[in-house]
N, C-alpha and C. Protein backbone atom coordinates (compact mmCIF):
# COMPACT_ATOMS: atom_id res chain seq x y z
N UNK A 1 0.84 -1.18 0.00
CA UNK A 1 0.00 0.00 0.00
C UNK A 1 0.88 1.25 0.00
N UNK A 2 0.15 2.26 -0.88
CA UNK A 2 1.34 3.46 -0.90
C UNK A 2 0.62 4.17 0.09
N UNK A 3 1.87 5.10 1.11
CA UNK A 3 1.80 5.77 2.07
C UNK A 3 0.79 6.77 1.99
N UNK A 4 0.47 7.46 0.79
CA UNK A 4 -0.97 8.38 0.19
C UNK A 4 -2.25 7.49 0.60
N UNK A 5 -2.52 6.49 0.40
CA UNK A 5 -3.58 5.62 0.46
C UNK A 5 -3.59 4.89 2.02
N UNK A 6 -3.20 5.24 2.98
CA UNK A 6 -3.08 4.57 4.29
C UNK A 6 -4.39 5.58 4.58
N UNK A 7 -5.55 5.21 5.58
CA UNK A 7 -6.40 6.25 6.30
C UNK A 7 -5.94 6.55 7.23
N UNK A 8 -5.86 7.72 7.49
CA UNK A 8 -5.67 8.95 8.43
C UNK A 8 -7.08 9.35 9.24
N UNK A 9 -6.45 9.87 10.27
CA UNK A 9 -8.15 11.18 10.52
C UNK A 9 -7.17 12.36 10.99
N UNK A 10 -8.55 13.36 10.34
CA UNK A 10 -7.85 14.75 10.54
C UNK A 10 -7.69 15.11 11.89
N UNK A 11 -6.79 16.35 12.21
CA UNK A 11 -7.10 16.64 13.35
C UNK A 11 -8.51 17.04 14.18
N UNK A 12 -9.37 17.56 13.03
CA UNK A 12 -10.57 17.89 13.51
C UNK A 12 -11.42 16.20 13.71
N UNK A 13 -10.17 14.87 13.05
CA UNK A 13 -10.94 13.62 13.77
C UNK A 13 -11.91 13.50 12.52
N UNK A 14 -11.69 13.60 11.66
CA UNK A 14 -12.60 13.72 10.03
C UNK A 14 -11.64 12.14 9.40
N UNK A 15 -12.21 11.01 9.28
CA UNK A 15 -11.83 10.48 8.28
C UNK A 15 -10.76 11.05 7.19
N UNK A 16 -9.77 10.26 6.74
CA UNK A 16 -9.41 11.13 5.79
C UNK A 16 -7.99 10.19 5.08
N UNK A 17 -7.22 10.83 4.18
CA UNK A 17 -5.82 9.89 4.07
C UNK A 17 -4.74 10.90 3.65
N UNK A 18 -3.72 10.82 3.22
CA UNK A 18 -2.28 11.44 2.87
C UNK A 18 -2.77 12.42 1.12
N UNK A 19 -3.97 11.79 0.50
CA UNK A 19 -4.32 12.22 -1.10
C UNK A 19 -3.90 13.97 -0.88
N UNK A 20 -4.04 14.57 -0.11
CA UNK A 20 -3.71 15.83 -0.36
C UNK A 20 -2.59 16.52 -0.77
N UNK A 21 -1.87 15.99 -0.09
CA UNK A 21 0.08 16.13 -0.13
C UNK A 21 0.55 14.96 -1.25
N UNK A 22 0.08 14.09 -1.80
CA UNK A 22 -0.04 12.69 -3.14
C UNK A 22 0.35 13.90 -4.41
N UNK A 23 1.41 13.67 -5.00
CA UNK A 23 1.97 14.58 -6.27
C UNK A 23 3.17 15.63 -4.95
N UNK A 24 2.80 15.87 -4.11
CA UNK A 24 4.15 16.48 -3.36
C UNK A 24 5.66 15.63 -2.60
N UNK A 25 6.19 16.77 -2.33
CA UNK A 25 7.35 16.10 -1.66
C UNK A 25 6.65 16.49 -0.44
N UNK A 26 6.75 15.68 0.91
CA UNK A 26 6.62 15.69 1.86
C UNK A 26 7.35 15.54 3.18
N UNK A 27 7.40 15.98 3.96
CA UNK A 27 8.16 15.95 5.24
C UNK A 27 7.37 15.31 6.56
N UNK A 28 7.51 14.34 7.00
CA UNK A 28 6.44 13.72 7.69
C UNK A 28 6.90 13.90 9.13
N UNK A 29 6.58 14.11 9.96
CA UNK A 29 7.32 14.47 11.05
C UNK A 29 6.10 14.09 12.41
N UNK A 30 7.08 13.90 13.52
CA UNK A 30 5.78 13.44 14.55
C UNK A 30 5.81 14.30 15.67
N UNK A 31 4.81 15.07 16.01
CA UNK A 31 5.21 16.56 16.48
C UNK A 31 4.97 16.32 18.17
N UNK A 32 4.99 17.39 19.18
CA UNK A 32 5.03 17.58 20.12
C UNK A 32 4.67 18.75 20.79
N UNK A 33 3.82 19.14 21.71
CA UNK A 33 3.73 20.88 22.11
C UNK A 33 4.34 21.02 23.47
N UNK A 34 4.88 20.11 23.99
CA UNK A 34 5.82 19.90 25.62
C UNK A 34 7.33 19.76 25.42
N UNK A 35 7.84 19.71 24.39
CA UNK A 35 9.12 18.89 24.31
C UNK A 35 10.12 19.94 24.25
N UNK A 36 11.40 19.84 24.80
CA UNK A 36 12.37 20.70 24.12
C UNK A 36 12.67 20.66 23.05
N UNK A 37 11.92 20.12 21.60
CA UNK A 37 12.11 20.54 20.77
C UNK A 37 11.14 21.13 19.74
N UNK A 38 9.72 21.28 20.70
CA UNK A 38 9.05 22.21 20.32
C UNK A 38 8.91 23.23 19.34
N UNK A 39 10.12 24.20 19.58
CA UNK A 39 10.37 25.19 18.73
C UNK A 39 10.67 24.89 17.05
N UNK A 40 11.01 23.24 17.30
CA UNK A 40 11.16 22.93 15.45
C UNK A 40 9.73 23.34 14.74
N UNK A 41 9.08 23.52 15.85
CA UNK A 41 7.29 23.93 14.80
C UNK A 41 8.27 24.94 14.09
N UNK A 42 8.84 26.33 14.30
CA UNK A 42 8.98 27.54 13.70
C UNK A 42 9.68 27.08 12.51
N UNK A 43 10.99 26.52 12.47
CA UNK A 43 11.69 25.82 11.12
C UNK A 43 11.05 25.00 10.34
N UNK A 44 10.11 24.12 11.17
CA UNK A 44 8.86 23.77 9.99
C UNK A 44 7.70 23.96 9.12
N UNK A 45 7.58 24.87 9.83
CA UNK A 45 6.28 26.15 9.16
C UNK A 45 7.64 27.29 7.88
N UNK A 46 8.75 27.92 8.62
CA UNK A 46 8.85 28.20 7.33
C UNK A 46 9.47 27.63 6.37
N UNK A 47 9.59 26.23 6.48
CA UNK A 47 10.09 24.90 5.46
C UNK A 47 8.80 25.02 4.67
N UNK A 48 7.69 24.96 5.09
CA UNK A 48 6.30 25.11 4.57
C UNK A 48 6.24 26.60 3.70
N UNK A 49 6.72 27.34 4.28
CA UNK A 49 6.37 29.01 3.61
C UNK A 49 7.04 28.46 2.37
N UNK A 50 8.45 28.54 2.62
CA UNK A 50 9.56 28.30 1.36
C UNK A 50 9.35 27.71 0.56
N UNK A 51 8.97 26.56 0.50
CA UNK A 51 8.94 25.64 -0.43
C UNK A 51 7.35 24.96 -1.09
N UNK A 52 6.02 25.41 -0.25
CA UNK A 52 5.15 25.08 -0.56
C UNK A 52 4.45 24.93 -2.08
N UNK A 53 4.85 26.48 -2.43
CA UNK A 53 4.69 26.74 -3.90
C UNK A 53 5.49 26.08 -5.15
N UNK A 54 6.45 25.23 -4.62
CA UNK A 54 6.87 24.11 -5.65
C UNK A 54 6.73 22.90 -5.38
N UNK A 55 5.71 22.76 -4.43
CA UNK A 55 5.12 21.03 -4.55
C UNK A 55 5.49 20.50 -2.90
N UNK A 56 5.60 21.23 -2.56
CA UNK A 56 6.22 20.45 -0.89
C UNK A 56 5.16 20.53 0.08
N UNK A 57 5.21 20.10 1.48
CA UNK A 57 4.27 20.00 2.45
C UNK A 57 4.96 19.10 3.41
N UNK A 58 4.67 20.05 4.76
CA UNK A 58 5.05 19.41 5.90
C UNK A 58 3.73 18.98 6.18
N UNK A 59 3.79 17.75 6.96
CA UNK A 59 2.99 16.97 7.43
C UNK A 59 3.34 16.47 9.05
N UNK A 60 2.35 16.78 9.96
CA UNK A 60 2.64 16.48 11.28
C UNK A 60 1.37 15.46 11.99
N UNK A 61 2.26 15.03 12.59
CA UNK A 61 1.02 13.98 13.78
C UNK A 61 1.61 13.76 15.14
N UNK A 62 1.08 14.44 15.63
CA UNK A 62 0.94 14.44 17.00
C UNK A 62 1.54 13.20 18.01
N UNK A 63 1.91 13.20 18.49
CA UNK A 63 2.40 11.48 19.28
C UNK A 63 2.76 12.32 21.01
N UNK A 64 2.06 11.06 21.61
CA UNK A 64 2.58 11.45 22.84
C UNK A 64 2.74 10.25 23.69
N UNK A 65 3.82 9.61 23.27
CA UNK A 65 4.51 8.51 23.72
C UNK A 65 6.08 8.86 24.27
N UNK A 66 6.37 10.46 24.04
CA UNK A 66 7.73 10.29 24.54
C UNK A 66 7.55 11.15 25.66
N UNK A 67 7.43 10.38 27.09
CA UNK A 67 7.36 10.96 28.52
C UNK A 67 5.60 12.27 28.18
N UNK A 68 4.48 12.05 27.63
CA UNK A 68 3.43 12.29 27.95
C UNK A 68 3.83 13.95 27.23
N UNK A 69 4.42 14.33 26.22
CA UNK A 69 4.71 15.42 25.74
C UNK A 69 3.92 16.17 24.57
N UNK A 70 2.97 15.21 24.25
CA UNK A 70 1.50 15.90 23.65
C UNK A 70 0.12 14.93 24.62
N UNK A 71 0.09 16.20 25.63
CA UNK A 71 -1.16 15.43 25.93
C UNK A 71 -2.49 15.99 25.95
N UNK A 72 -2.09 17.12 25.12
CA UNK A 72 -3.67 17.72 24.46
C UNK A 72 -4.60 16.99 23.73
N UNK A 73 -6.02 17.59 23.96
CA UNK A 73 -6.76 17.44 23.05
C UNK A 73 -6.18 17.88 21.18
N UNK A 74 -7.29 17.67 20.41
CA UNK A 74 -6.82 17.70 19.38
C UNK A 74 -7.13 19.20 18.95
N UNK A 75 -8.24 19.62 19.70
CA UNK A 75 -8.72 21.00 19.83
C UNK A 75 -7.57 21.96 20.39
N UNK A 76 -6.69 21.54 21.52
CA UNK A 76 -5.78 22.45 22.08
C UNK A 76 -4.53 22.23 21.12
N UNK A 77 -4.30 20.73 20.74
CA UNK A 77 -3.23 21.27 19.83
C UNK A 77 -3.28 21.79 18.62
N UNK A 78 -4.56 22.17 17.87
CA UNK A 78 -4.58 23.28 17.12
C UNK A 78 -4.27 24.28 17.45
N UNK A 79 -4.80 25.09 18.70
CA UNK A 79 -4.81 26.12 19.04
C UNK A 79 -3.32 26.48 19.28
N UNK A 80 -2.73 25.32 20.01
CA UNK A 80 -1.14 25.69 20.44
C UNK A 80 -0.80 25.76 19.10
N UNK A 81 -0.85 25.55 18.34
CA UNK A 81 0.11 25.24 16.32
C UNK A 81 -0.22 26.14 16.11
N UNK A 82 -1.16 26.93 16.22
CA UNK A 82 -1.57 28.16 15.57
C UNK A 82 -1.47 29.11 15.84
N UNK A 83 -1.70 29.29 17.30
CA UNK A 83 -1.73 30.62 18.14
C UNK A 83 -0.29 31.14 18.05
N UNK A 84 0.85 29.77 18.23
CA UNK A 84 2.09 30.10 19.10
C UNK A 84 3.09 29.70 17.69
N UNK A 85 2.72 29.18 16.83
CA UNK A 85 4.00 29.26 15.93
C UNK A 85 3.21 29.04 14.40
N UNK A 86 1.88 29.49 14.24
CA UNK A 86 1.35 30.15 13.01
C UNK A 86 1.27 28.84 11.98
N UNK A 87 1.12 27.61 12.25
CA UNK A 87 1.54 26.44 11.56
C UNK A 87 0.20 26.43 10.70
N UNK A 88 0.41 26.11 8.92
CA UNK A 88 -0.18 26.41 8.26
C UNK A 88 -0.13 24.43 7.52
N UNK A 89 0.57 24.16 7.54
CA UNK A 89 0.52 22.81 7.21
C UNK A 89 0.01 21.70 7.77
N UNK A 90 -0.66 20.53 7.01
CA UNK A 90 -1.48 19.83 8.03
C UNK A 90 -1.18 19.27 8.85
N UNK A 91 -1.99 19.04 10.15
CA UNK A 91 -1.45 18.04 11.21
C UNK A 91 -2.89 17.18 11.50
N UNK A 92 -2.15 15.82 11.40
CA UNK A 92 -3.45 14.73 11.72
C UNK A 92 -3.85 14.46 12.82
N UNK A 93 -4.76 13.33 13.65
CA UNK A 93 -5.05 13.60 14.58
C UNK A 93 -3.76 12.35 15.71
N UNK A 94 -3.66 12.96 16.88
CA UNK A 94 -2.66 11.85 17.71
C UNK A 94 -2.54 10.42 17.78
N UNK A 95 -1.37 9.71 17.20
CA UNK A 95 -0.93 8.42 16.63
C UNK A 95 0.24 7.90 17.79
N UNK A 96 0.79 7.10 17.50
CA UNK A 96 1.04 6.46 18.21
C UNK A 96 2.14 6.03 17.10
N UNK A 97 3.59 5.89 16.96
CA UNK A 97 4.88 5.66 16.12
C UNK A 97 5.45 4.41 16.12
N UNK A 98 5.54 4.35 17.53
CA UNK A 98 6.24 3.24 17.83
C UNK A 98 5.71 1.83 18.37
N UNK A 99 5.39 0.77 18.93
CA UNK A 99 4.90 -0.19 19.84
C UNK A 99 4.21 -1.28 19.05
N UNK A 100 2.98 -1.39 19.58
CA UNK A 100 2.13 -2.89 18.96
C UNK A 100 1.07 -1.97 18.34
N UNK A 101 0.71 -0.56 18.99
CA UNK A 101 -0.18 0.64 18.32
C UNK A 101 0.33 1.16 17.44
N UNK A 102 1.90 1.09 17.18
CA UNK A 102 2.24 1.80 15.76
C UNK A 102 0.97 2.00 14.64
N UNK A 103 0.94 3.30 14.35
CA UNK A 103 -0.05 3.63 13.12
C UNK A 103 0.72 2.68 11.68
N UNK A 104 -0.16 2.68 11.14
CA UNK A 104 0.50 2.08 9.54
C UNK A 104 1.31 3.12 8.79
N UNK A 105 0.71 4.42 8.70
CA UNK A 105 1.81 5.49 8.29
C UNK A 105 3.16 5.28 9.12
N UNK A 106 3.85 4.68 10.36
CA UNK A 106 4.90 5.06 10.71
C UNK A 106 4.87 3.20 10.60
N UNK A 107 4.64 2.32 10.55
CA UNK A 107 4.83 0.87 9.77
C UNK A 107 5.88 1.33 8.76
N UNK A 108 5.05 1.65 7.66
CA UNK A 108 6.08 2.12 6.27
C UNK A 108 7.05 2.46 6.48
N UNK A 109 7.27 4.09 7.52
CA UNK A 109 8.23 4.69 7.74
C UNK A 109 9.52 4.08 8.50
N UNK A 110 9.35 3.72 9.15
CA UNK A 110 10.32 3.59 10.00
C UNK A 110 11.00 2.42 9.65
N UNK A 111 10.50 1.47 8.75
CA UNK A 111 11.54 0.39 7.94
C UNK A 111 12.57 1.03 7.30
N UNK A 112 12.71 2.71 6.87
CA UNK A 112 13.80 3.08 6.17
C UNK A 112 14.87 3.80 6.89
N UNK A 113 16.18 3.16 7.18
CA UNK A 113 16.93 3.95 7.67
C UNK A 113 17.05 5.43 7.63
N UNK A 114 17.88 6.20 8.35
CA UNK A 114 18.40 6.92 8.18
C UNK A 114 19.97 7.38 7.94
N UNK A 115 20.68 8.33 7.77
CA UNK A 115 22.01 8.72 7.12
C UNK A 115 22.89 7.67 7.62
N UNK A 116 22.78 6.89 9.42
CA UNK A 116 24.05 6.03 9.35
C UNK A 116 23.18 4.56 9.35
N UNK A 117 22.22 4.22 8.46
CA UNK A 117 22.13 3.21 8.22
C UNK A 117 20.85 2.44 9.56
N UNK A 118 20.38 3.47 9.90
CA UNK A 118 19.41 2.44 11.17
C UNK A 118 18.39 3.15 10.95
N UNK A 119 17.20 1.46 11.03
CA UNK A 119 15.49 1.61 10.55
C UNK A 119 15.38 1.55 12.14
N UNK A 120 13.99 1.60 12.10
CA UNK A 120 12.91 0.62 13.41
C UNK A 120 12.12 1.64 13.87
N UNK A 121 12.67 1.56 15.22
CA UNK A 121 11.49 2.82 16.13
C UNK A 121 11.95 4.50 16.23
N UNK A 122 11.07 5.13 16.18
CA UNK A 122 11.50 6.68 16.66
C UNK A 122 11.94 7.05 17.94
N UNK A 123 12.75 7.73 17.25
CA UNK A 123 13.66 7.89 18.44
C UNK A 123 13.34 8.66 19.53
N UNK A 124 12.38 9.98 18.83
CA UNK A 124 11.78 11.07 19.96
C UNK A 124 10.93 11.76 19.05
N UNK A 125 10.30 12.49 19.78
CA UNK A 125 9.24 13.53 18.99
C UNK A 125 10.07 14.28 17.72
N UNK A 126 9.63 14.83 16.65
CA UNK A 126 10.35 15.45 15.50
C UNK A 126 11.85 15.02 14.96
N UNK A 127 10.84 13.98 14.86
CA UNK A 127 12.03 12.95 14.16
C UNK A 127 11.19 12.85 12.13
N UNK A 128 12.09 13.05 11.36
CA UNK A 128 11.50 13.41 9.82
C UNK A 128 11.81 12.59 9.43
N UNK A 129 10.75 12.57 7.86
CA UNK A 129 11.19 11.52 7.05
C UNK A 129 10.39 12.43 5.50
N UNK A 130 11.64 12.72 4.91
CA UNK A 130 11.53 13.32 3.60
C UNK A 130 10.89 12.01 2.72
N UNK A 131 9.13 12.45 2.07
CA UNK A 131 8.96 11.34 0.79
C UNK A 131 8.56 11.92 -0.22
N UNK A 132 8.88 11.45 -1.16
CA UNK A 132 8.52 11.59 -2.51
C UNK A 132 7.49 11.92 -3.12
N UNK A 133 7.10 12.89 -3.98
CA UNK A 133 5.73 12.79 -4.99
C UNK A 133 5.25 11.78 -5.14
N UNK A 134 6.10 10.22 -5.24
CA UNK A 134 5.70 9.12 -5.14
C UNK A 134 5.16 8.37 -4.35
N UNK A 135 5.40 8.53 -3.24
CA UNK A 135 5.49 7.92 -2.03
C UNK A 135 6.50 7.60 -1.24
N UNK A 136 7.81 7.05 -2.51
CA UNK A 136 8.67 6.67 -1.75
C UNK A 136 9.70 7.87 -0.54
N UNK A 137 10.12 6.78 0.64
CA UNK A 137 10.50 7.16 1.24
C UNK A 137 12.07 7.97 0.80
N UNK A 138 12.35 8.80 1.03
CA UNK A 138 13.86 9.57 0.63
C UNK A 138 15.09 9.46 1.31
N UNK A 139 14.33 9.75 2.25
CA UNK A 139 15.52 10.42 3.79
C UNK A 139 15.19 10.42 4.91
N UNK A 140 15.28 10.00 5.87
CA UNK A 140 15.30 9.86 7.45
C UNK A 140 15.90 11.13 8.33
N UNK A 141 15.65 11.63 9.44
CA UNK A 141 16.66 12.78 9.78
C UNK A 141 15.91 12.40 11.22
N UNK A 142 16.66 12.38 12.26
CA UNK A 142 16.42 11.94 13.53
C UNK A 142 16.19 13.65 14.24
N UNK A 143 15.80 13.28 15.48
CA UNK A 143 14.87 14.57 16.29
C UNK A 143 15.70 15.81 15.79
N UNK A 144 16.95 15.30 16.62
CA UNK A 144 18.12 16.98 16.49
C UNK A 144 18.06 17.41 15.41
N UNK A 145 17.87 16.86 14.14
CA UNK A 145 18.39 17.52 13.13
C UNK A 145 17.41 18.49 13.18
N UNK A 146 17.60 19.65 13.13
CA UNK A 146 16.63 21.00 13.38
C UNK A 146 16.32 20.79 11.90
N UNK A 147 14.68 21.56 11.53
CA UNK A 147 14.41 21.40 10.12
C UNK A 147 14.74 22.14 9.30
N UNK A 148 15.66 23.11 9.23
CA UNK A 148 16.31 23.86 8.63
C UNK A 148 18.24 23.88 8.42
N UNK A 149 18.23 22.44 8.97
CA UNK A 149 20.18 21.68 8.57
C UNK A 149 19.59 21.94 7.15
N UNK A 150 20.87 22.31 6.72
CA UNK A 150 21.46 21.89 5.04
C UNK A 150 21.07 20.61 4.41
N UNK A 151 21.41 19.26 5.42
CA UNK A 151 20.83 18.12 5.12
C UNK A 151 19.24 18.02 4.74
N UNK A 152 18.54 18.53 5.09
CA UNK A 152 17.27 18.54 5.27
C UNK A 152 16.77 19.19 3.30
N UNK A 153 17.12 20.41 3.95
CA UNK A 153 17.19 21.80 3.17
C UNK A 153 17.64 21.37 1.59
N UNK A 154 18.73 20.71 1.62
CA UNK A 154 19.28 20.10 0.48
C UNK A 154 18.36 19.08 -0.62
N UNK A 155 18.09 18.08 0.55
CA UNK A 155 17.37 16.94 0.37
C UNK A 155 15.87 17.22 -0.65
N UNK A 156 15.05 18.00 -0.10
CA UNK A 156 13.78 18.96 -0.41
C UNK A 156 14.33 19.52 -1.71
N UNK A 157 15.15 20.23 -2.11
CA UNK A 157 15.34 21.01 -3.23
C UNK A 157 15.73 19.96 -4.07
N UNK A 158 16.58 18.46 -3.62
CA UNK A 158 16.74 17.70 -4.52
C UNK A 158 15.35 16.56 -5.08
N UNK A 159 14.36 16.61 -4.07
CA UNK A 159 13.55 16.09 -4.20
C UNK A 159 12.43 16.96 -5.04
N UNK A 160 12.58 17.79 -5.21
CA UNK A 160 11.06 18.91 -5.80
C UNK A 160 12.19 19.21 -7.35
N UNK A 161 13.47 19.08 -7.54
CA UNK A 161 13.79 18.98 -9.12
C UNK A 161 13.10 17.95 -10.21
């Protein structure tokens, strides 16, 4: 099954799947509103400004499996994405990455390594995974990599040629 065609629900909890961002490059990322790395919302929203208009889209889902660091409603973590760092790209409703609950969107994902060669579980909240217009997976980039490294940055411009 391609990663476009997995069902989703929106954050507003609407049925739904990946078809929107399907023809883009995407950045899939599993977000957080407690975490010290929080602030990657701001480098990911303007990863979103920058690049939207040539086919790109960040994509976020909520997870709060690392020490209870999204434990909003789906209502408050709109409000926090919006109010506090203007996030214009979609975010689905709270999933689950890792365990026996792993969602099927992070099934796919997380079979593909990253830069030194290691698949499996996520490591922490805003942890990325650059995919393809196709589906396919690109690139892996673990929490730290802030979303605005060169690596990242690079990757996206090589992926939207």
């Amino acid at each position: 099954m391609e990663i476009y065609d997995i069902p989703v629900r929106t954050l507003a909890g609407e049925p739904g799947d990946l078809g929107a961002v399907r023809g883009k490059v995407a950045l899939v990322v599993n977000v957080a509103s407690r975490c010290g790395l929080t602030p990657q919302y701001a480098g990911l929203e303007r990863l979103q400004a920058k690049y939207a208009d040539q086919g790109f889209s960040v994509v976020g889902f909520p997870c709060n499996q690392f020490m209870g660091q999204e434990p909003g409603t789906s209502e408050e973590i709109a409000t926090f994405c919006s109010t506090t760092y203007g996030v214009t790209f979609p975010l689905f409703e709270k999933i689950e990455v890792n365990g026996p609950g792993r969602h099927a969107v992070y099934q796919e994902l997380t079979q593909h390594a990253d830069a030194d060669g290691t698949a499996g579980d996520v490591q922490w909240n805003f942890e990325k995974f650059l995919v393809s217009r196709d589906g396919e997976v690109l690139a892996r980039f673990r929490p730290a990599v802030e979303p605005e490294d060169a690596s990242i940055t690079a990757a996206i411009e090589a992926a939207l040629r």
